[in-house]
C-alpha atoms as a PDB file:
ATOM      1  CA  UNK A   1     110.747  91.453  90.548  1.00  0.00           C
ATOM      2  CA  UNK A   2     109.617  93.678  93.857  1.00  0.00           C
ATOM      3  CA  UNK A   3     112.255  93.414  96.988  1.00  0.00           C
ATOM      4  CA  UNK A   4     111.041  92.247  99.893  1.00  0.00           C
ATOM      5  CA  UNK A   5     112.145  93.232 103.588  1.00  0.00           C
ATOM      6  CA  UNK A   6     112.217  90.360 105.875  1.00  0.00           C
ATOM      7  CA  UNK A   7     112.403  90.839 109.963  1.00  0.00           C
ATOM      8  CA  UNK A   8     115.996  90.035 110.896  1.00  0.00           C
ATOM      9  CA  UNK A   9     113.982  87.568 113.575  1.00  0.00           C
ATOM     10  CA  UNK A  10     113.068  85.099 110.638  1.00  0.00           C
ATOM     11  CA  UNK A  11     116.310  85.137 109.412  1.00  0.00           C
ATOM     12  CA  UNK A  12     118.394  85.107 112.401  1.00  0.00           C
ATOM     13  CA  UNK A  13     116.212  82.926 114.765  1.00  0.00           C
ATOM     14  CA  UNK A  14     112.889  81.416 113.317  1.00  0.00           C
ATOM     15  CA  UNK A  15     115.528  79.854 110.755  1.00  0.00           C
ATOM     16  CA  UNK A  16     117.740  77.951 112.958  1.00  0.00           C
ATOM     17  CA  UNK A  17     115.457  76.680 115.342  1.00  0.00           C
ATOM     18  CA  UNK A  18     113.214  75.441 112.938  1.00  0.00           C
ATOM     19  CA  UNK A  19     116.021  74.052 110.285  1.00  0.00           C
ATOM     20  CA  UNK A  20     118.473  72.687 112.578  1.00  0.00           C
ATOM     21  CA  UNK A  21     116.822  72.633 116.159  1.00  0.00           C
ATOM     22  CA  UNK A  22     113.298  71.549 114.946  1.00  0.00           C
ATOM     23  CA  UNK A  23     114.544  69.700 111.817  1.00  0.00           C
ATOM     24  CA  UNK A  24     111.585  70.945 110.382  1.00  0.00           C
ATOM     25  CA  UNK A  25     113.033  73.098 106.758  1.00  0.00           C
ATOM     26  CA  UNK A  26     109.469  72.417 104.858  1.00  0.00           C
ATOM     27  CA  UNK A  27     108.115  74.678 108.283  1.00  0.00           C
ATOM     28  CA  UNK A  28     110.672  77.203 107.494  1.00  0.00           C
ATOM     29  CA  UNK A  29     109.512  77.093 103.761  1.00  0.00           C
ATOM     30  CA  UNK A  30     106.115  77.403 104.890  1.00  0.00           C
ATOM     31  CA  UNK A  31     106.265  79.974 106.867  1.00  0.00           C
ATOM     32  CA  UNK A  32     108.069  82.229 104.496  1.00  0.00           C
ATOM     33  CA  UNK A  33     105.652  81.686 101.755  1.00  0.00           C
ATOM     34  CA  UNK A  34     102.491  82.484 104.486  1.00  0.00           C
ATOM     35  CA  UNK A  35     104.573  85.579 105.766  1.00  0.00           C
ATOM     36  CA  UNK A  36     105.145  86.527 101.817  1.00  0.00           C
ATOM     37  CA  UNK A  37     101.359  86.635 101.268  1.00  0.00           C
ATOM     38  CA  UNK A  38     100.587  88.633 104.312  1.00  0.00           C
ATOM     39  CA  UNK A  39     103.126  91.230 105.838  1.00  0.00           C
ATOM     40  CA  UNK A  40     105.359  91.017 102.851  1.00  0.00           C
ATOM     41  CA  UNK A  41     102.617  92.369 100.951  1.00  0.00           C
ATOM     42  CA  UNK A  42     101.429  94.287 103.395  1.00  0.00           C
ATOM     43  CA  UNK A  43      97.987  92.491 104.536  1.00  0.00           C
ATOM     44  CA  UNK A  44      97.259  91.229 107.905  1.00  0.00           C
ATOM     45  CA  UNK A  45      95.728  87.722 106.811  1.00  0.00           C
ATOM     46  CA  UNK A  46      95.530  85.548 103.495  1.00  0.00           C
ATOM     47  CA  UNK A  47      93.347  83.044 101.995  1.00  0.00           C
ATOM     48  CA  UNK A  48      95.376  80.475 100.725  1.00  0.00           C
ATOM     49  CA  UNK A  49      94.993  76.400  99.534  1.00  0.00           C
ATOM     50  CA  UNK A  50      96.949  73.706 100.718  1.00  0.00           C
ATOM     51  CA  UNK A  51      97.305  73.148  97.353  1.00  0.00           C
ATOM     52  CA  UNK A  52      98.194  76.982  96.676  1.00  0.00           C
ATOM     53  CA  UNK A  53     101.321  76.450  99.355  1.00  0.00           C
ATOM     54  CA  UNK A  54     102.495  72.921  98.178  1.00  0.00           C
ATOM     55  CA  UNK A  55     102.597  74.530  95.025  1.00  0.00           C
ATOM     56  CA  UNK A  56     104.885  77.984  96.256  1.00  0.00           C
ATOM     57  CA  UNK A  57     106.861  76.095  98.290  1.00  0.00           C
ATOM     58  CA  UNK A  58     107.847  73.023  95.826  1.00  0.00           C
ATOM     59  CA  UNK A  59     106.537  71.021  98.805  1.00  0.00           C
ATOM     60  CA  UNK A  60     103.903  67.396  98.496  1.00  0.00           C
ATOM     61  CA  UNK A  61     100.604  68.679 100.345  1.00  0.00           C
ATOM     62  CA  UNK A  62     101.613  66.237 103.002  1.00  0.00           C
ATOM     63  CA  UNK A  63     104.380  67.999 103.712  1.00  0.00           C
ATOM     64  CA  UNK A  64     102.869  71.210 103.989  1.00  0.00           C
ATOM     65  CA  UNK A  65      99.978  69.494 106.139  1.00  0.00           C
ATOM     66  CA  UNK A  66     103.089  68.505 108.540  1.00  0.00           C
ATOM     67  CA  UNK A  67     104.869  71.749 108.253  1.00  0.00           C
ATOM     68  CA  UNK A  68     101.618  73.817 109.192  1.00  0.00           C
ATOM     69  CA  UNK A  69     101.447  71.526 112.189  1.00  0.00           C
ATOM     70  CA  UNK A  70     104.513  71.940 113.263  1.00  0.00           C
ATOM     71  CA  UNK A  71     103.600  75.942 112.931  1.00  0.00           C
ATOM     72  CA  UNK A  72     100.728  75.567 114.873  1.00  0.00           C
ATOM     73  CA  UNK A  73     102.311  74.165 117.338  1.00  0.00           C
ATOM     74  CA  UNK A  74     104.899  76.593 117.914  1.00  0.00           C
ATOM     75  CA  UNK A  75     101.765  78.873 118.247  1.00  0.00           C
ATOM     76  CA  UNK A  76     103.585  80.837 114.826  1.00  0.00           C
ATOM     77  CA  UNK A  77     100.681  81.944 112.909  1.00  0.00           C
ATOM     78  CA  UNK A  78      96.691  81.342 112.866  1.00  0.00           C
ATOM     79  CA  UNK A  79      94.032  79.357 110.427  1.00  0.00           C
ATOM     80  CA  UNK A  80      90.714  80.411 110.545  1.00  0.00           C
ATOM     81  CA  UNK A  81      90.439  76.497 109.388  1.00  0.00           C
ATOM     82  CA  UNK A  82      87.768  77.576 106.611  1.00  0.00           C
ATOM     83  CA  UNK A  83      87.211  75.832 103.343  1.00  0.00           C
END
């Protein structure tokens, strides 16, 4: 299994406002599985499935649906919203 640097930011602020300010952990969860398949693997961008996420994260697609929204929202990372 590869090691995998993560910014001290996620860890030490993107993970307590979203866990226990936002009250949003499937965000969190999100988000680390979107930042694994771009900078943690050292692309800009990703083409990923609902689907493909629900199924990294352990999360329903309606969750993840929620969770991206939430992301969105907090203006933390882009869709190019294609099929």
């Amino acid at each position: 299994m590869t090691a995998v640097e993560v910014d001290a930011y996620v860890l030490d602020t993107l993970m307590a406002d979203l866990v226990g300010h936002d009250r949003q952990p499937s965000a969190f969860l999100v988000y680390l599985y979107l930042w694994r398949r771009t900078h943690g693997s050292g692309h800009s961008d990703a083409q990923v499935s609902l689907l493909d996420v629900a199924a990294g994260t352990g999360l329903s697609k309606r969750a993840v649906q929620g969770a991206l929204g939430w992301l969105a929202k907090r203006d933390s990372f882009r869709s190019s919203g294609r099929a």
